[in-house]
PDB file of N, CA and C in Angstrom:
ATOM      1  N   UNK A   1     209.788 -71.350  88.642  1.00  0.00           N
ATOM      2  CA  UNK A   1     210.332 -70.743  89.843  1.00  0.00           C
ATOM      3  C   UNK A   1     211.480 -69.824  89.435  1.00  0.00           C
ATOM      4  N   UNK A   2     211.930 -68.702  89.823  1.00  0.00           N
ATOM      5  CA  UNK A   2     212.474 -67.576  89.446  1.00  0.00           C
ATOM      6  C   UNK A   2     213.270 -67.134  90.929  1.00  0.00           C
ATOM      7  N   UNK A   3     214.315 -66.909  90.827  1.00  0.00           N
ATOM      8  CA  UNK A   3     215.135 -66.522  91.776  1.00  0.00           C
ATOM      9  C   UNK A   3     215.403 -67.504  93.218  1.00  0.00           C
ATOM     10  N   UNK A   4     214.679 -68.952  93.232  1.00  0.00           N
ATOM     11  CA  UNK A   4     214.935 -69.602  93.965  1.00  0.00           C
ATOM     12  C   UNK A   4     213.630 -69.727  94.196  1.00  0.00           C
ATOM     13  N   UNK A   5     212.419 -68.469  94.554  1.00  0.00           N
ATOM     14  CA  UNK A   5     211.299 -68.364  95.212  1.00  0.00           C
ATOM     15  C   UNK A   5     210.310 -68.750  93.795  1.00  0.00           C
ATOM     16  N   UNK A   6     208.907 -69.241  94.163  1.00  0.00           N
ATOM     17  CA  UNK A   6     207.965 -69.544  93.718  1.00  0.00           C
ATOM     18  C   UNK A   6     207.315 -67.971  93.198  1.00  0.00           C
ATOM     19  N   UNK A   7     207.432 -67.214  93.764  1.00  0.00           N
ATOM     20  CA  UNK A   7     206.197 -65.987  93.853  1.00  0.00           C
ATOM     21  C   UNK A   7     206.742 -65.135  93.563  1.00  0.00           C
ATOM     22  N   UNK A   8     208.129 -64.691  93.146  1.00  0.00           N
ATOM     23  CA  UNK A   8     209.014 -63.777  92.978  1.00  0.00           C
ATOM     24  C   UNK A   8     209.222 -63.715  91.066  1.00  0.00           C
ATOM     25  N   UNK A   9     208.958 -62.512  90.396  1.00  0.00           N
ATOM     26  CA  UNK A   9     209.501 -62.360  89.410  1.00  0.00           C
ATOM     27  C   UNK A   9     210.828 -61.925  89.083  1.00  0.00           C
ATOM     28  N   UNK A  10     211.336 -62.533  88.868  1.00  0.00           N
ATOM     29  CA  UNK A  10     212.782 -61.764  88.278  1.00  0.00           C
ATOM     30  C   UNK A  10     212.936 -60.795  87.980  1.00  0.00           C
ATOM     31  N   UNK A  11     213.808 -59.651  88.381  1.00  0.00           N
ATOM     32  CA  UNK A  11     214.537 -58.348  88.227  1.00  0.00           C
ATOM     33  C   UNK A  11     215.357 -58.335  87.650  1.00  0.00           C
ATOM     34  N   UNK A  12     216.229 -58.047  86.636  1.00  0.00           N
ATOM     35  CA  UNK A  12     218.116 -57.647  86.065  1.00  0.00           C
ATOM     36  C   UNK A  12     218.396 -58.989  86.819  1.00  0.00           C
ATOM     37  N   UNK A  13     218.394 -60.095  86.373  1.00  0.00           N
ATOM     38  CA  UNK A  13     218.728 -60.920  86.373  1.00  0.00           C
ATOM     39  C   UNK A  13     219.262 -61.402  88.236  1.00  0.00           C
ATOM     40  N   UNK A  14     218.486 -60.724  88.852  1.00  0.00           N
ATOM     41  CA  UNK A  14     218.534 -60.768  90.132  1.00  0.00           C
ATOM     42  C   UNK A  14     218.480 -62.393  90.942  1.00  0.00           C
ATOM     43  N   UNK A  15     219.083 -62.058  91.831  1.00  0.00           N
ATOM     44  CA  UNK A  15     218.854 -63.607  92.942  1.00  0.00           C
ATOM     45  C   UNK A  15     218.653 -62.911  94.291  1.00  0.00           C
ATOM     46  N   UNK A  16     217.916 -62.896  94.896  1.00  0.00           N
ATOM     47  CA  UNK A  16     217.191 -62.179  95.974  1.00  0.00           C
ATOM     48  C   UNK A  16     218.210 -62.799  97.143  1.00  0.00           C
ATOM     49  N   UNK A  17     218.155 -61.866  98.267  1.00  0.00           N
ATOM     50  CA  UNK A  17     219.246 -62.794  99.598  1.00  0.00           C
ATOM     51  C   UNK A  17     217.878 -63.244 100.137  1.00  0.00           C
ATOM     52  N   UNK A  18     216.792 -62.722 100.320  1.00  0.00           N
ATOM     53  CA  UNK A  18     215.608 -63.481 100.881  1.00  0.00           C
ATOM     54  C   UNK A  18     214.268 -63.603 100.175  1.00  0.00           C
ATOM     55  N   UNK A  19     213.455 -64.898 100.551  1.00  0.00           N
ATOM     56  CA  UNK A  19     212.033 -64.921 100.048  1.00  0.00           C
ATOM     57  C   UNK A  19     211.522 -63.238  99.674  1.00  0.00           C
ATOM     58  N   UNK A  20     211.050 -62.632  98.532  1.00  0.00           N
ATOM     59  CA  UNK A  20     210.598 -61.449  98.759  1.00  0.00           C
ATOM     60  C   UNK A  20     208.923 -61.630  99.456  1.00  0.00           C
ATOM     61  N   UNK A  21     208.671 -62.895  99.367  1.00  0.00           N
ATOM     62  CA  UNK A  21     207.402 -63.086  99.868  1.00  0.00           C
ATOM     63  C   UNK A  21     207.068 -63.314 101.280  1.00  0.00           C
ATOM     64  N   UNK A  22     208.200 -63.384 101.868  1.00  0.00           N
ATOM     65  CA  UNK A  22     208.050 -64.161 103.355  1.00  0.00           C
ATOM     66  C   UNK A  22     208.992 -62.998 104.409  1.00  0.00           C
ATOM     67  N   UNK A  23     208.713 -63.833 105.387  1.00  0.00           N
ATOM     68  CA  UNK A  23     209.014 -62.439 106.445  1.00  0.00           C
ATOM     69  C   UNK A  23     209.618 -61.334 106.783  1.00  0.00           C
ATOM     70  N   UNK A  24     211.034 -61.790 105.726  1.00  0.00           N
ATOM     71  CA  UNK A  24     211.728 -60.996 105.565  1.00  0.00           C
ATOM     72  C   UNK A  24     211.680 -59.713 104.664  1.00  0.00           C
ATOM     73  N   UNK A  25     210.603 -60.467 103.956  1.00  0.00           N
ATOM     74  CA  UNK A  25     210.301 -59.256 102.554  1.00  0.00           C
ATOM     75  C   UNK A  25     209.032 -58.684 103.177  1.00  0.00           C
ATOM     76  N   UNK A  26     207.605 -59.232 102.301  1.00  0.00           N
ATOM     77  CA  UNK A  26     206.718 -58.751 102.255  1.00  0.00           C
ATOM     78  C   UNK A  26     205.905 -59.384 103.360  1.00  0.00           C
ATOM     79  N   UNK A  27     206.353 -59.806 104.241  1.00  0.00           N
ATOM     80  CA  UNK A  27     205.519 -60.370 105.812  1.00  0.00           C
ATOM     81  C   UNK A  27     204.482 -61.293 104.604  1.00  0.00           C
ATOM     82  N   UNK A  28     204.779 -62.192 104.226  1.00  0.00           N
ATOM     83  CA  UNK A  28     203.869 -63.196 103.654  1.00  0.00           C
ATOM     84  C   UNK A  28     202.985 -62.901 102.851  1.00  0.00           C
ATOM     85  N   UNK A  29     203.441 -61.604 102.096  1.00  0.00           N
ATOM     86  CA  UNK A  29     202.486 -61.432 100.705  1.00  0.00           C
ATOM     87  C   UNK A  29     201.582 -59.887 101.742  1.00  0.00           C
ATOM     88  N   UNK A  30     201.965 -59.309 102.599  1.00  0.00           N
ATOM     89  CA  UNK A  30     200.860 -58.674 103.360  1.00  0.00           C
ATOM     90  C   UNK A  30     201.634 -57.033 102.723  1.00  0.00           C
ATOM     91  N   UNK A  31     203.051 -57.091 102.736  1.00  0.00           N
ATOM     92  CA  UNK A  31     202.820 -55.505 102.904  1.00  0.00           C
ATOM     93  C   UNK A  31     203.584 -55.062 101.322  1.00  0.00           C
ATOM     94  N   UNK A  32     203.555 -54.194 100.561  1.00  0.00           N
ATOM     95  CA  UNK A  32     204.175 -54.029  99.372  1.00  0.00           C
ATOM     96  C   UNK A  32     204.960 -52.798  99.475  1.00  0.00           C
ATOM     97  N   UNK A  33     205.969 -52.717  98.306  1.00  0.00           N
ATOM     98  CA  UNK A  33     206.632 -51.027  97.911  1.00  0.00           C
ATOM     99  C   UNK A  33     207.336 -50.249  99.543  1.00  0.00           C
ATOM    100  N   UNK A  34     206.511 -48.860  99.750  1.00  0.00           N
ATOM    101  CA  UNK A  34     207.168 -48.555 100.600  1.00  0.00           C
ATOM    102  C   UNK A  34     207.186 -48.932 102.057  1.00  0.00           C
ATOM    103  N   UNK A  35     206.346 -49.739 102.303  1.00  0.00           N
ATOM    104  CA  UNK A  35     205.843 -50.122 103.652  1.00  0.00           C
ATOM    105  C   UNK A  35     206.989 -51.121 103.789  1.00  0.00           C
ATOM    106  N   UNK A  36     207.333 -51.568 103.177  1.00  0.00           N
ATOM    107  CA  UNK A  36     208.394 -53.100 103.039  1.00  0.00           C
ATOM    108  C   UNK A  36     210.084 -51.832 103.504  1.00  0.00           C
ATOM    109  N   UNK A  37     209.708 -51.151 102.914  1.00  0.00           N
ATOM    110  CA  UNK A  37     210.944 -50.199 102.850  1.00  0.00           C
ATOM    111  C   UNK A  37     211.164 -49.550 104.325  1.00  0.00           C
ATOM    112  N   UNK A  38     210.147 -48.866 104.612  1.00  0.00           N
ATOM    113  CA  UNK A  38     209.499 -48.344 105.832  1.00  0.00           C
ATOM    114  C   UNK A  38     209.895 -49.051 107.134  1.00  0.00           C
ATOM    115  N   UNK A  39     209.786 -50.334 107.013  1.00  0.00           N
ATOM    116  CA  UNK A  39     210.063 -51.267 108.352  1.00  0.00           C
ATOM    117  C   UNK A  39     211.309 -51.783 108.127  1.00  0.00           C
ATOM    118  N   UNK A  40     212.458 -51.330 107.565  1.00  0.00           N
ATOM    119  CA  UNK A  40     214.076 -51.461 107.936  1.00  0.00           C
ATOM    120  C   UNK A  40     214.304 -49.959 108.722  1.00  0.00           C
ATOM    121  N   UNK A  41     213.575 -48.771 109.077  1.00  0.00           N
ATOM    122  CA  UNK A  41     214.546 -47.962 109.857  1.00  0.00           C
ATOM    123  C   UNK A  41     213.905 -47.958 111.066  1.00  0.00           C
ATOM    124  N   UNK A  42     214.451 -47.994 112.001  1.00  0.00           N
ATOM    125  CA  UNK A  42     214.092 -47.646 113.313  1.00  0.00           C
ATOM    126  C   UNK A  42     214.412 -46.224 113.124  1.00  0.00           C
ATOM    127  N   UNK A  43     212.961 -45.521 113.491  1.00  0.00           N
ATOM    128  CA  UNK A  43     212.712 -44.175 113.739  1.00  0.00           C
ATOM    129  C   UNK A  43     213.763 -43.677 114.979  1.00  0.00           C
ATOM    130  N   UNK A  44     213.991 -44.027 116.010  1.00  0.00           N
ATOM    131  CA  UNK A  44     214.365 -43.541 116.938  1.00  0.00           C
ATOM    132  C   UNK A  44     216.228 -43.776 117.020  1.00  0.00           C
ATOM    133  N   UNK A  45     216.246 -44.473 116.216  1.00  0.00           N
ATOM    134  CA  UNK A  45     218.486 -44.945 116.315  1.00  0.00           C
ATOM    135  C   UNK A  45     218.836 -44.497 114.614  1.00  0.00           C
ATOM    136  N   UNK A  46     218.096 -44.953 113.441  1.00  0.00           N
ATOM    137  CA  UNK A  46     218.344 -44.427 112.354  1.00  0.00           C
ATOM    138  C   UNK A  46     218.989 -43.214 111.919  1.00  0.00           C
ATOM    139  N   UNK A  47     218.361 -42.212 112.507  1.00  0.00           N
ATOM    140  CA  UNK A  47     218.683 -40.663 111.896  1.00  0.00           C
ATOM    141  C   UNK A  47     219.163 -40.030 112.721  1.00  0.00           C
ATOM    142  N   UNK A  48     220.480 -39.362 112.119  1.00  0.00           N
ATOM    143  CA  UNK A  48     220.317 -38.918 110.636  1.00  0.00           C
ATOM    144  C   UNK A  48     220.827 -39.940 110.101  1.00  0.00           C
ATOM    145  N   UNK A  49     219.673 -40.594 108.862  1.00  0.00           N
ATOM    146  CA  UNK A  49     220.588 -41.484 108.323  1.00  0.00           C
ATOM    147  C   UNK A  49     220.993 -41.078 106.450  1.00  0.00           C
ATOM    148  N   UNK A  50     222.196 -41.390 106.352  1.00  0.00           N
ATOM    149  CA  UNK A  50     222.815 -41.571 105.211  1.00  0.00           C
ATOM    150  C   UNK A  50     222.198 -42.913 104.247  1.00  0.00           C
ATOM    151  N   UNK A  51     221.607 -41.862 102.513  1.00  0.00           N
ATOM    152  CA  UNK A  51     221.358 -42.951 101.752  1.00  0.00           C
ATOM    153  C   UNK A  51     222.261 -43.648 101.398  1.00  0.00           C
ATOM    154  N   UNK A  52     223.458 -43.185 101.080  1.00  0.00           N
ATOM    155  CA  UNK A  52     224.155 -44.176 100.922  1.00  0.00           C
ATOM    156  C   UNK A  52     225.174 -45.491 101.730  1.00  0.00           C
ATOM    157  N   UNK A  53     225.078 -45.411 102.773  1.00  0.00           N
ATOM    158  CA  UNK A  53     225.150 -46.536 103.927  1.00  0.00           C
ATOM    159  C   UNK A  53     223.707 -47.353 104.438  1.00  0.00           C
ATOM    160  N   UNK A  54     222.267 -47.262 103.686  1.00  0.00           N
ATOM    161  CA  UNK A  54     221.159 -47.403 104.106  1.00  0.00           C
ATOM    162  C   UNK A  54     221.348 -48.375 102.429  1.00  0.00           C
ATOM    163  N   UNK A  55     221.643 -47.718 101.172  1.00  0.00           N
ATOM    164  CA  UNK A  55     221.751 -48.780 100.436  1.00  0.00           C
ATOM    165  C   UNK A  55     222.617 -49.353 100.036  1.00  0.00           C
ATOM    166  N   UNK A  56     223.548 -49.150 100.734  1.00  0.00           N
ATOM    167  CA  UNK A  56     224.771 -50.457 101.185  1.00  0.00           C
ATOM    168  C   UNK A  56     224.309 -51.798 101.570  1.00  0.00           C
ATOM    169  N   UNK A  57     223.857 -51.389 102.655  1.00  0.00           N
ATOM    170  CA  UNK A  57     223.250 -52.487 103.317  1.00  0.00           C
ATOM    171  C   UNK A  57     221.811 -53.264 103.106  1.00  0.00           C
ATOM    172  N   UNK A  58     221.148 -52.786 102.894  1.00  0.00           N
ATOM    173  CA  UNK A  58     219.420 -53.043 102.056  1.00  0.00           C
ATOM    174  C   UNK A  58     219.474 -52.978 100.547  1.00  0.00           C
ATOM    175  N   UNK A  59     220.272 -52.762 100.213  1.00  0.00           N
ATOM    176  CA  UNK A  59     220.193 -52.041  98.216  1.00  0.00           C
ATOM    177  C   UNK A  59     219.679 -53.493  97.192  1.00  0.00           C
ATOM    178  N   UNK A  60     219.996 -54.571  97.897  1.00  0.00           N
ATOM    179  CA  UNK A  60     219.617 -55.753  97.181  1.00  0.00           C
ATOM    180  C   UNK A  60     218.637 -56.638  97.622  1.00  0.00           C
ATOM    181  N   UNK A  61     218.248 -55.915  98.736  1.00  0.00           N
ATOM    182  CA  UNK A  61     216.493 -56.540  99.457  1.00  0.00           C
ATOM    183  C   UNK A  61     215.533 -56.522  98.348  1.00  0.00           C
ATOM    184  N   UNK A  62     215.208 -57.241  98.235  1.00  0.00           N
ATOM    185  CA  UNK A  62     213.872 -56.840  97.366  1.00  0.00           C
ATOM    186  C   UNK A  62     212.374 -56.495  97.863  1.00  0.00           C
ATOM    187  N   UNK A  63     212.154 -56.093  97.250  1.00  0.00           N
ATOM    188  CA  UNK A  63     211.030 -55.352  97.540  1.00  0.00           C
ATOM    189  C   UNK A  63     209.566 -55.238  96.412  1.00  0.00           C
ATOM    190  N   UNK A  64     208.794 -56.054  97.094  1.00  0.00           N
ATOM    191  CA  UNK A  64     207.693 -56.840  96.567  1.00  0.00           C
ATOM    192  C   UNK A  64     206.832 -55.383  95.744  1.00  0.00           C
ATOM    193  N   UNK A  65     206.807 -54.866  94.549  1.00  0.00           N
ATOM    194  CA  UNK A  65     206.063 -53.534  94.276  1.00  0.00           C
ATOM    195  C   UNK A  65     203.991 -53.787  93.912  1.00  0.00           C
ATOM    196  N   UNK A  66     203.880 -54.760  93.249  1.00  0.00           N
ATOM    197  CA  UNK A  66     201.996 -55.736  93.259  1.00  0.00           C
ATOM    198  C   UNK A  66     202.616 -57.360  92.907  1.00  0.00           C
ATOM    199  N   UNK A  67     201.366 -57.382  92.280  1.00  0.00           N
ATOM    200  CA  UNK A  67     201.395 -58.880  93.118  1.00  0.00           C
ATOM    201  C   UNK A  67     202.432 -59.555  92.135  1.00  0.00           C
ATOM    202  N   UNK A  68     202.786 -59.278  91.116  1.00  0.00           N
ATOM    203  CA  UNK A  68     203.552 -59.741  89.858  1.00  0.00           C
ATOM    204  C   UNK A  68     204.964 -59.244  90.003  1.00  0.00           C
ATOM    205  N   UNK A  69     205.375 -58.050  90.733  1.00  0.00           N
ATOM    206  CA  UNK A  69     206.489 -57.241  90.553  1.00  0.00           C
ATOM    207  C   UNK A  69     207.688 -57.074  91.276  1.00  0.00           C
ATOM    208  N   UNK A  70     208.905 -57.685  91.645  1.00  0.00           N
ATOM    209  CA  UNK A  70     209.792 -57.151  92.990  1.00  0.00           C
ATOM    210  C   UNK A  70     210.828 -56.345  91.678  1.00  0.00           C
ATOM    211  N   UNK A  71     211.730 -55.794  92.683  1.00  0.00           N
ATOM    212  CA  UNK A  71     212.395 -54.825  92.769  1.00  0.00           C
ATOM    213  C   UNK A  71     213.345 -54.583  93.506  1.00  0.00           C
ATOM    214  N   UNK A  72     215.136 -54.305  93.474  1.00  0.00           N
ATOM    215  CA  UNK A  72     215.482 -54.493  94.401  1.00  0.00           C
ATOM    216  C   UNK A  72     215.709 -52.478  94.885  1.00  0.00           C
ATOM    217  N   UNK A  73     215.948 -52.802  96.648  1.00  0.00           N
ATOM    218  CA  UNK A  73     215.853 -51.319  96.998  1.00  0.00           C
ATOM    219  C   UNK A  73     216.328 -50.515  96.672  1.00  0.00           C
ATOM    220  N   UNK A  74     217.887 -50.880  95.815  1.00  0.00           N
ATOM    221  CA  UNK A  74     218.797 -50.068  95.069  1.00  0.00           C
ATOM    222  C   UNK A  74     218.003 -49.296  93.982  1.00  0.00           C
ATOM    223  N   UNK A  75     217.423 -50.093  93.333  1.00  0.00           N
ATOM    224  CA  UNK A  75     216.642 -49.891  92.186  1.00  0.00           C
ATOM    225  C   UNK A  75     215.986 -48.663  92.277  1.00  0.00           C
ATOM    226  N   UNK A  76     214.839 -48.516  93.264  1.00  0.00           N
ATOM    227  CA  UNK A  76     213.718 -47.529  94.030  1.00  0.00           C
ATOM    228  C   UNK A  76     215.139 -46.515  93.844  1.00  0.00           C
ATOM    229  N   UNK A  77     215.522 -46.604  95.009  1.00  0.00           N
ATOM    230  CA  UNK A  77     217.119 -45.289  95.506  1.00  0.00           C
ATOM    231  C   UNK A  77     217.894 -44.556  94.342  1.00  0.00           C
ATOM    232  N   UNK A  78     217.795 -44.894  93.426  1.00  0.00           N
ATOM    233  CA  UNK A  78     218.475 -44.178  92.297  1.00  0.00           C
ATOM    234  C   UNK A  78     217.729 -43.131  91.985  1.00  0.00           C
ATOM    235  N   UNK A  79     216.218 -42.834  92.165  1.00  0.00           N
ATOM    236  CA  UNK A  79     215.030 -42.130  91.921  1.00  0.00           C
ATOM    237  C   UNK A  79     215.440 -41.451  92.914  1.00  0.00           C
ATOM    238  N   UNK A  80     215.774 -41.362  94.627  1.00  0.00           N
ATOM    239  CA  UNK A  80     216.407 -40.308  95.609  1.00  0.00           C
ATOM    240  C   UNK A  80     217.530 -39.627  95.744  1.00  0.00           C
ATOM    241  N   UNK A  81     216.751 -38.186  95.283  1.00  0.00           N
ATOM    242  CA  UNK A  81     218.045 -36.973  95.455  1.00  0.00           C
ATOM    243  C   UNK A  81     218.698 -36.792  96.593  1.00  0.00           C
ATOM    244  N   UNK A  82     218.140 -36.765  97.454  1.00  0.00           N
ATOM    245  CA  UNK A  82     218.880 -36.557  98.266  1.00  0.00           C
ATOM    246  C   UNK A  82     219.739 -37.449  99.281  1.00  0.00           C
ATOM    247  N   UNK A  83     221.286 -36.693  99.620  1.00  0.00           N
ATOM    248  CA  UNK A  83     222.075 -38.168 100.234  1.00  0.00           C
ATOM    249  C   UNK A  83     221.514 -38.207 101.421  1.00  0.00           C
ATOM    250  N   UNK A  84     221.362 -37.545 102.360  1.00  0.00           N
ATOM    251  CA  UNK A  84     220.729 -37.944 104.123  1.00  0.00           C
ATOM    252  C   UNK A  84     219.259 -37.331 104.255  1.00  0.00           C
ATOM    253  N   UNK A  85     218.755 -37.978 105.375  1.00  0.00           N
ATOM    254  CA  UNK A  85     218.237 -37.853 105.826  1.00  0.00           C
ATOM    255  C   UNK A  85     218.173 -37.154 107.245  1.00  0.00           C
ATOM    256  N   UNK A  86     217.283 -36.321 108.095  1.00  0.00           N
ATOM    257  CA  UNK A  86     217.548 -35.528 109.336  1.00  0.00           C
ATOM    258  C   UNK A  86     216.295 -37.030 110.003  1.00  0.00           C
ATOM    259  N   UNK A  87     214.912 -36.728 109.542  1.00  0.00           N
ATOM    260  CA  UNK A  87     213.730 -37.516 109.973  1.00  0.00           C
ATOM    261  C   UNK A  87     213.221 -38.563 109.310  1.00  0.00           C
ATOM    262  N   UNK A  88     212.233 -39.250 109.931  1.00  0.00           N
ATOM    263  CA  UNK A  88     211.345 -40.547 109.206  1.00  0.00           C
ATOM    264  C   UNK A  88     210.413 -39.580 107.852  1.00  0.00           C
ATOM    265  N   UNK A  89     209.938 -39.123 108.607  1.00  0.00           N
ATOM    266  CA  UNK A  89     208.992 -38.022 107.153  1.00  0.00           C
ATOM    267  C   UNK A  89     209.935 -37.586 106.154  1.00  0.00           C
ATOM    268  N   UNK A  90     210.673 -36.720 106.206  1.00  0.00           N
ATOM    269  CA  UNK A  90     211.062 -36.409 104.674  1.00  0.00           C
ATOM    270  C   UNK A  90     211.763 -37.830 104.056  1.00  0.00           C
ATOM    271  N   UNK A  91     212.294 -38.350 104.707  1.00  0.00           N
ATOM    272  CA  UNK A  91     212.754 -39.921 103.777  1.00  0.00           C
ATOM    273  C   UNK A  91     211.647 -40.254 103.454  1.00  0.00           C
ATOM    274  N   UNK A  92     210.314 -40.769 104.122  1.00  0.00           N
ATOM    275  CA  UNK A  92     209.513 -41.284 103.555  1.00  0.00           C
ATOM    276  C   UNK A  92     208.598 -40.846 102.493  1.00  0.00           C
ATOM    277  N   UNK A  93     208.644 -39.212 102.487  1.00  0.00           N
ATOM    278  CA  UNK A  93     208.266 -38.375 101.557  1.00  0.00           C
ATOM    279  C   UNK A  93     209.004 -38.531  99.904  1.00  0.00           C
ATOM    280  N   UNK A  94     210.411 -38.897 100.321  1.00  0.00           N
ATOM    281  CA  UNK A  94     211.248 -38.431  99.256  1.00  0.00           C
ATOM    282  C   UNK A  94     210.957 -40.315  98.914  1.00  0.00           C
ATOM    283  N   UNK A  95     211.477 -40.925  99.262  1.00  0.00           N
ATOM    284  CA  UNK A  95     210.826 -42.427  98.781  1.00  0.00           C
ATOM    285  C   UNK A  95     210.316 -42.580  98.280  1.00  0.00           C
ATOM    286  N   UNK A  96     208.827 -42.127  98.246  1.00  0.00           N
ATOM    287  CA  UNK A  96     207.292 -41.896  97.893  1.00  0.00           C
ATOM    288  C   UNK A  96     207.591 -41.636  96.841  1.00  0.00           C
ATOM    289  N   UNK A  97     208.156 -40.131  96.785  1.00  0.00           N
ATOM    290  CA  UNK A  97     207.939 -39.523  95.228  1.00  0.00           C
ATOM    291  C   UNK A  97     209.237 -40.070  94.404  1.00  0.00           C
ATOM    292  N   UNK A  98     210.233 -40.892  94.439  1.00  0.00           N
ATOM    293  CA  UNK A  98     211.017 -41.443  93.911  1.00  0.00           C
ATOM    294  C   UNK A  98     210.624 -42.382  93.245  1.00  0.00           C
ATOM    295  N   UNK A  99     209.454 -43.410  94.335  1.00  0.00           N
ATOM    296  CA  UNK A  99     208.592 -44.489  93.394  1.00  0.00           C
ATOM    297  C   UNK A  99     207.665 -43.549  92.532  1.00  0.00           C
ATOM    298  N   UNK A 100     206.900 -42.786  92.959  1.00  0.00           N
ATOM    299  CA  UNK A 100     205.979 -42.558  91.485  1.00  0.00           C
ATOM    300  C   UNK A 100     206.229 -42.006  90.540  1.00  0.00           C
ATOM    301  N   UNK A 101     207.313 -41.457  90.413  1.00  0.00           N
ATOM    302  CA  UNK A 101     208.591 -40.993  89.314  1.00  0.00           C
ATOM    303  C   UNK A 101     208.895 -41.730  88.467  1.00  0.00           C
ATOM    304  N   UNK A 102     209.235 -42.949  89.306  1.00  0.00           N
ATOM    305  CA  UNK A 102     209.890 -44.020  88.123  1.00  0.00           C
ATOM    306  C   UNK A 102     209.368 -45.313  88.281  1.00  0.00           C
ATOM    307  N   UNK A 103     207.848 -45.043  88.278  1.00  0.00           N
ATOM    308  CA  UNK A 103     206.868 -46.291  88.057  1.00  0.00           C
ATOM    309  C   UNK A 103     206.538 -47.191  88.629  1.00  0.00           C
ATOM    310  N   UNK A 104     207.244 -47.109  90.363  1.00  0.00           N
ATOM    311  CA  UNK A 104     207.239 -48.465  91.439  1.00  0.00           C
ATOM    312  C   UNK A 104     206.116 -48.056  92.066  1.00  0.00           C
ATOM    313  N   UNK A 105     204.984 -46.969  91.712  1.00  0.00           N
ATOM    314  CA  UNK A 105     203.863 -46.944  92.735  1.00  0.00           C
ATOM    315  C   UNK A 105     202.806 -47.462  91.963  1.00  0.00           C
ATOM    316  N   UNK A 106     201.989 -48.761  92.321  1.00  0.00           N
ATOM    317  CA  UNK A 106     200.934 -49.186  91.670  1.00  0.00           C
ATOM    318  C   UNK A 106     199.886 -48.560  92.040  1.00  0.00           C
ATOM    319  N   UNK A 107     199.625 -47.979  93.040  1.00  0.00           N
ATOM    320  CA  UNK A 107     198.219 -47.820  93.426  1.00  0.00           C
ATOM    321  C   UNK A 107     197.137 -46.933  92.314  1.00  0.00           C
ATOM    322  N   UNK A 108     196.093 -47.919  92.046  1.00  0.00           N
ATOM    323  CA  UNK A 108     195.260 -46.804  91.456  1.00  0.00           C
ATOM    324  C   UNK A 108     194.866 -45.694  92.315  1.00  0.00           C
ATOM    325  N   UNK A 109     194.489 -44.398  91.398  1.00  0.00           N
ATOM    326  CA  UNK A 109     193.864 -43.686  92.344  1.00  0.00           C
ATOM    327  C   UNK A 109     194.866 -42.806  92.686  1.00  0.00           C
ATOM    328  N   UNK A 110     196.179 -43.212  92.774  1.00  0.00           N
ATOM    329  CA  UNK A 110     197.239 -42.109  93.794  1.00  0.00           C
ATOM    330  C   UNK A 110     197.443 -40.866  93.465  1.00  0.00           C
ATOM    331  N   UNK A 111     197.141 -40.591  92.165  1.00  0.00           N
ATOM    332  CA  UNK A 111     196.929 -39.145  92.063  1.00  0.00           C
ATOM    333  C   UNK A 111     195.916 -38.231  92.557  1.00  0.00           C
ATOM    334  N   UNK A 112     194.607 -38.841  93.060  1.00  0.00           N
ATOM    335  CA  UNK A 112     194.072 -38.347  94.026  1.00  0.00           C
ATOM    336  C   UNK A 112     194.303 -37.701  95.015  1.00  0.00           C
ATOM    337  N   UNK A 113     195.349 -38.333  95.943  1.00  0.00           N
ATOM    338  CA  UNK A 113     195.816 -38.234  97.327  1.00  0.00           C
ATOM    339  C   UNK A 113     196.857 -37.793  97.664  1.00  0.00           C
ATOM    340  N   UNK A 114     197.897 -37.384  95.998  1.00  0.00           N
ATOM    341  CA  UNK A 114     199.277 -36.976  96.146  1.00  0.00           C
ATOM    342  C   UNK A 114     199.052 -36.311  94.880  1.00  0.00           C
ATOM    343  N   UNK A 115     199.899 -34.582  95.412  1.00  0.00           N
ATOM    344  CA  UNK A 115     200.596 -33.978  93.822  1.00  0.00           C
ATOM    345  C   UNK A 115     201.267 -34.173  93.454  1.00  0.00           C
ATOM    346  N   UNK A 116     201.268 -34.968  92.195  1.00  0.00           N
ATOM    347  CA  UNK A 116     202.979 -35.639  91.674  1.00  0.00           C
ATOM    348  C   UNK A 116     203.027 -34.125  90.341  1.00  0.00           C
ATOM    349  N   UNK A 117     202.396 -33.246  90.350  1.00  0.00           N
ATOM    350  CA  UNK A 117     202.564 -32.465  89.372  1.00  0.00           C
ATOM    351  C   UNK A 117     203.833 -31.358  89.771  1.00  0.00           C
ATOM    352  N   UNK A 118     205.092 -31.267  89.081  1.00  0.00           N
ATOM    353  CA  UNK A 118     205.835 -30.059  89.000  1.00  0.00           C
ATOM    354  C   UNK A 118     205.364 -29.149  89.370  1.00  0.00           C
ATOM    355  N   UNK A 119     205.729 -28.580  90.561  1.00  0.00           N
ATOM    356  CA  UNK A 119     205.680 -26.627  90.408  1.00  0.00           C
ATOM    357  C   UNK A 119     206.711 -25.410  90.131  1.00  0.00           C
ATOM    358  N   UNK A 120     206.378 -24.505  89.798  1.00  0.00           N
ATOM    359  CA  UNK A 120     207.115 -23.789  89.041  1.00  0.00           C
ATOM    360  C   UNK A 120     208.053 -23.269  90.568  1.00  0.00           C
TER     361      UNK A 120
END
């Protein structure tokens, strides 16, 4: 057992404030990465929101990345340039490409469905 939880791997020597597996985290093993991330802002009172008062407060949530992997949100956020946010889309855009930057996106396949390639 690792961080208190059964199902949780250890991070930087992390101690999670909640189950990353249970409701608070990953709704019981159901949702991973950014979706876990996704359901702390309320679209409609959030923005404009500031990253850095967003990982003030969430920065040590963890956040379940497959089935072997958490992460805490701070972690992900160091990968985001930019400090605010105006909307839900470009945060969730810039999120996105922050995880597949620095290795928190498992999905096979995702280069399919996203250009992670540089443009000039």
């Amino acid at each position: 057992m690792r961080n208190g939880y059964g199902l949780a791997f250890q991070h930087r020597d992390m101690d999670w404030p909640h189950d990353p597996d249970g409701e608070d985290g990953s709704e019981g093993k159901r949702k991973y990465g950014q979706a876990i991330i996704a359901k702390k802002i309320d679209e409609e009172e959030d923005f404009p929101l500031s990253v850095e008062e967003f990982v003030a407060e969430h920065g040590d949530d963890p956040i379940r990345i497959d089935y072997e992997t958490v992460v805490s949100l701070r972690d992900i956020f160091e990968g985001v340039e930019e400090e605010s946010f105006d909307a839900f889309v470009p945060f969730h855009k810039a999120v996105g490409k922050a995880m597949r930057e620095n290795g928190y996106w498992f999905y096979e396949g995702a280069d399919q469905f996203v250009d992670t390639k540089k443009r000039a």
